[in-house]
C-alpha atoms as a PDB file:
ATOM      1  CA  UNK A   1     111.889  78.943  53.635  1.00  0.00           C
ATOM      2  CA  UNK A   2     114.061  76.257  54.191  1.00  0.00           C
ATOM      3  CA  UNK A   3     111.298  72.984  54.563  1.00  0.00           C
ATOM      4  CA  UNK A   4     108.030  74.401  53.275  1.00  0.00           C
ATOM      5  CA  UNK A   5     106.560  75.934  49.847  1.00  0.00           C
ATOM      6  CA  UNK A   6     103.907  78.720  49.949  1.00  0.00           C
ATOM      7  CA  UNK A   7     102.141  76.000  47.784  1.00  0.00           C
ATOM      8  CA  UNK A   8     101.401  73.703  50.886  1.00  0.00           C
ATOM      9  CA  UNK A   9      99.237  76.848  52.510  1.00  0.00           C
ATOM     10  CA  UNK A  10      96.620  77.561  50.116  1.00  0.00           C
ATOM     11  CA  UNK A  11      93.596  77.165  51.067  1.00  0.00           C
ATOM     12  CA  UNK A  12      91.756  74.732  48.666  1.00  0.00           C
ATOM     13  CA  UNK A  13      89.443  76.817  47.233  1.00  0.00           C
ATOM     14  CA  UNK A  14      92.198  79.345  45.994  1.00  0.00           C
ATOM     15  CA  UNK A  15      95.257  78.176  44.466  1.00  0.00           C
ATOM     16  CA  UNK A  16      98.388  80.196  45.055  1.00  0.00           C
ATOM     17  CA  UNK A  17      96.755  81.913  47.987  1.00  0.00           C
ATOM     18  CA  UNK A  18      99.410  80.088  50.593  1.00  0.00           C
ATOM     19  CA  UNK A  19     101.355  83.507  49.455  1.00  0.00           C
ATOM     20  CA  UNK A  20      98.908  85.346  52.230  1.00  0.00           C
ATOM     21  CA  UNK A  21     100.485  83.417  54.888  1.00  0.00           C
ATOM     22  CA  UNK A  22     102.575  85.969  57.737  1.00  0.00           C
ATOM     23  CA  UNK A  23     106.038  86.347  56.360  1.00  0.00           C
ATOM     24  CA  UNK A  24     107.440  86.182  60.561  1.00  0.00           C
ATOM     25  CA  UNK A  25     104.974  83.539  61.138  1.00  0.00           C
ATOM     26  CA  UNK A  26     106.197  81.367  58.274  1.00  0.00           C
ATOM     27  CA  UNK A  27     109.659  81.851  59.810  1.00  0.00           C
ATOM     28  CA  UNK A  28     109.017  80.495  63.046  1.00  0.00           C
ATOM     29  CA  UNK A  29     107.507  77.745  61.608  1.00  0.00           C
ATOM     30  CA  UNK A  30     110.524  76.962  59.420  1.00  0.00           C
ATOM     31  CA  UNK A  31     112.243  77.350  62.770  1.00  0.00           C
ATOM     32  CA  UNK A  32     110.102  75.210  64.439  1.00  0.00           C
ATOM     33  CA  UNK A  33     110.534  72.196  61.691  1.00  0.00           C
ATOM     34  CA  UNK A  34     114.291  72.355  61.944  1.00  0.00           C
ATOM     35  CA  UNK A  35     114.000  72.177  66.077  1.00  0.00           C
ATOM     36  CA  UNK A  36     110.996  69.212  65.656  1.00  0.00           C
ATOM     37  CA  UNK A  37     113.370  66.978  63.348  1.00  0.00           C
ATOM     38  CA  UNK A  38     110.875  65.681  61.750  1.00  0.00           C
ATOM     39  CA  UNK A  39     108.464  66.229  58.502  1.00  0.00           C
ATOM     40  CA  UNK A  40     105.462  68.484  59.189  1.00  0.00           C
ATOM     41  CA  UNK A  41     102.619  68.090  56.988  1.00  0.00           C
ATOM     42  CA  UNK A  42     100.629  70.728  56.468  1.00  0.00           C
ATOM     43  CA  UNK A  43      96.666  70.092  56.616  1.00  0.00           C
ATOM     44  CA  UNK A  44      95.222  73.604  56.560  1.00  0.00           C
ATOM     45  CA  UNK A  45      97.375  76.580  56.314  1.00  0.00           C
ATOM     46  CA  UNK A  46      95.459  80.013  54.821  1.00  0.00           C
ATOM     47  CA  UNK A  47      91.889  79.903  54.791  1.00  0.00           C
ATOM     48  CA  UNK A  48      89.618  82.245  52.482  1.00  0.00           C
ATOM     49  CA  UNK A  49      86.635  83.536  54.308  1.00  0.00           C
ATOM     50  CA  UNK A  50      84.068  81.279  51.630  1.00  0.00           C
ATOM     51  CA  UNK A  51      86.378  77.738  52.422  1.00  0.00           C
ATOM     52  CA  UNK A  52      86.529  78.884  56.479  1.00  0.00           C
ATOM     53  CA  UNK A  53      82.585  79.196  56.447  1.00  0.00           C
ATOM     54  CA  UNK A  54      82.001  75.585  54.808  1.00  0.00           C
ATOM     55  CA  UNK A  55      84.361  73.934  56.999  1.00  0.00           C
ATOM     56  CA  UNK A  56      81.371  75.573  59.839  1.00  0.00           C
ATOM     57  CA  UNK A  57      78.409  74.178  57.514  1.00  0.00           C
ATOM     58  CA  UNK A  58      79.714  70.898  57.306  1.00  0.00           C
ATOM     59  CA  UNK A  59      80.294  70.592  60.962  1.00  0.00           C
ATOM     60  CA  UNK A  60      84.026  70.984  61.900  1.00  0.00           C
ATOM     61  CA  UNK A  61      84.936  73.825  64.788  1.00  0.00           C
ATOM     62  CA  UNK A  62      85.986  76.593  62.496  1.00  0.00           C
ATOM     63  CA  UNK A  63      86.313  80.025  64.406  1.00  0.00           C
ATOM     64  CA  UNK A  64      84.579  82.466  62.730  1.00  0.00           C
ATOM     65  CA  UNK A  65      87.656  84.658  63.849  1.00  0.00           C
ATOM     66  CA  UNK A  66      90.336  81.776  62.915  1.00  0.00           C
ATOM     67  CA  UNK A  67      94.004  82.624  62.877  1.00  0.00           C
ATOM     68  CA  UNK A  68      93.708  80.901  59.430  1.00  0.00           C
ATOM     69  CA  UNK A  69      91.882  83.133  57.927  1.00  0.00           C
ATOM     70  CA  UNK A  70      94.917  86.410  58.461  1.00  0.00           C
ATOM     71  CA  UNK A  71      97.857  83.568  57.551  1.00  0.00           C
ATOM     72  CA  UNK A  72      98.751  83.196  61.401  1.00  0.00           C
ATOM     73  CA  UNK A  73      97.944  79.459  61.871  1.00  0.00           C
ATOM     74  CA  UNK A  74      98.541  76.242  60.701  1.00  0.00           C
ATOM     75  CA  UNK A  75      97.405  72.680  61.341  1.00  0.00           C
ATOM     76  CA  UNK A  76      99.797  69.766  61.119  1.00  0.00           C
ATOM     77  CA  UNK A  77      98.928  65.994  61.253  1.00  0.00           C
ATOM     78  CA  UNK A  78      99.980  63.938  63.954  1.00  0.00           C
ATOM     79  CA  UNK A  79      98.955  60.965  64.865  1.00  0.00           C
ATOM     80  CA  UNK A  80     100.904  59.794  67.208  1.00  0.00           C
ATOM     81  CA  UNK A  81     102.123  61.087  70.754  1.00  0.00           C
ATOM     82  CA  UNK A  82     106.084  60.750  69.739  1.00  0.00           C
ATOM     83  CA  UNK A  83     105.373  63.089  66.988  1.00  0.00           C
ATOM     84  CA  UNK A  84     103.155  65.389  68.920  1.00  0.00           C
ATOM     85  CA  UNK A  85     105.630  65.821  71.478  1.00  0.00           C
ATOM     86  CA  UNK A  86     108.260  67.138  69.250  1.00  0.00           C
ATOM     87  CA  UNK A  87     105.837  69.503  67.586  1.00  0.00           C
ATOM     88  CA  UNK A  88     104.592  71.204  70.807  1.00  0.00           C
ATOM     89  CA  UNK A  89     108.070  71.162  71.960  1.00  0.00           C
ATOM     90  CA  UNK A  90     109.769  72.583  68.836  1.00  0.00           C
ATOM     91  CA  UNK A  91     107.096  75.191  68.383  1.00  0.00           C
ATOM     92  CA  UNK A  92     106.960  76.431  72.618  1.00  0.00           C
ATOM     93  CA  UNK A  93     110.766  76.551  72.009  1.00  0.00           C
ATOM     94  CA  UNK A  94     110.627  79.049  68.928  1.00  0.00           C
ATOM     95  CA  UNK A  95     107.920  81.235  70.510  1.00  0.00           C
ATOM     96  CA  UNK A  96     104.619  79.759  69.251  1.00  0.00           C
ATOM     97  CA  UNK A  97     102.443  80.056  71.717  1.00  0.00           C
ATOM     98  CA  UNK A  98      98.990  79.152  70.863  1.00  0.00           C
ATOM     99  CA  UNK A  99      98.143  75.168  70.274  1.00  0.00           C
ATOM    100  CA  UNK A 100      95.306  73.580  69.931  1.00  0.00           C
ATOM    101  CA  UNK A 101      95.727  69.142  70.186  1.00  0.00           C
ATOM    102  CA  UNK A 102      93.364  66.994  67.865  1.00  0.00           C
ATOM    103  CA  UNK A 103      93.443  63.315  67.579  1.00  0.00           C
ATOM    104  CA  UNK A 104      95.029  64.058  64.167  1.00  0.00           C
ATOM    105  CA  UNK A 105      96.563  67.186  63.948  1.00  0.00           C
ATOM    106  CA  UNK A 106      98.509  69.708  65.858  1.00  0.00           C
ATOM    107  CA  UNK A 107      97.243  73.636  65.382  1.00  0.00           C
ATOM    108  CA  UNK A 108      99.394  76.438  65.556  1.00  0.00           C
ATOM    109  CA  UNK A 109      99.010  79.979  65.881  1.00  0.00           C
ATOM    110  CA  UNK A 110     100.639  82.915  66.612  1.00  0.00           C
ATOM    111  CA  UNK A 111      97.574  85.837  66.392  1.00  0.00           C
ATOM    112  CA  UNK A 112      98.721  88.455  68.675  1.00  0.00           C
ATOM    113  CA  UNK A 113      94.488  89.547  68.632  1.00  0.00           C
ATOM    114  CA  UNK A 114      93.426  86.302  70.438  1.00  0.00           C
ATOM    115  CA  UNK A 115      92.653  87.084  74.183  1.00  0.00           C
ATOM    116  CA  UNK A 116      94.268  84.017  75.429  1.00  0.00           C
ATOM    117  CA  UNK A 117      97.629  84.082  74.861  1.00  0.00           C
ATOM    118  CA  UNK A 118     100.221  81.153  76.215  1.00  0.00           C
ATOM    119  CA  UNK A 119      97.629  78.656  75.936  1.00  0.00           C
ATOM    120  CA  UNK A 120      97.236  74.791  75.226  1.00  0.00           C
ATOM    121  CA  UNK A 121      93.586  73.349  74.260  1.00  0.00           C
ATOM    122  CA  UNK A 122      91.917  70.094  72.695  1.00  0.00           C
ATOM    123  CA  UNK A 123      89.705  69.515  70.386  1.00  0.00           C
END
């Protein structure tokens, strides 16, 4: 990867497990950094099933199904809508098609098992 480290996808309750992220899904998002132009930081990459299921407890809209959890999503911060705008547009042009808008980050996913497909949603 040209912009990222496996590193910056573990899940914080298992260090080194950003390794478990989808090699082709990893390379669209390297893809999609270098068509953004700008820094992506990466807020939650892989997920264990145990750090997936307290992010539920303590209140936040964790899928029990989550792309996260098979290395097929990430979220990326954004906080403003100049930034935003060259995420969705950098990843729609590279072929990610799933993305979900927060007030501070942008997901991504590309799970192929999701039934919506080609999809934009908030949070």
């Amino acid at each position: 990867m040209k912009y990222f480290n496996h590193s910056e996808f573990d899940s914080p309750d298992m260090p080194n497990s950003g390794i478990n992220m989808d090699a082709s899904f990893l390379q669209l998002l390297d893809q999609c950094r270098e068509t953004a132009g700008t820094p992506f930081k990466i807020t939650s990459g892989y997920r264990t099933k145990e750090y997936n299921q307290s992010l539920k407890d303590r209140g936040y809209k964790a899928s029990k199904n989550s792309a996260h959890l098979k290395g097929l999503a990430v979220d990326i911060a954004a906080t403003d809508s100049v930034t935003r705008f060259k995420i969705i547009s950098a990843a729609l042009a590279v072929g990610i098609n799933r993305i979900g808008v927060a007030n501070s980050f942008i997901h991504l996913d590309k799970d192929p098992d999701k039934p919506a497909q080609n999809c934009v949603w908030t949070y």
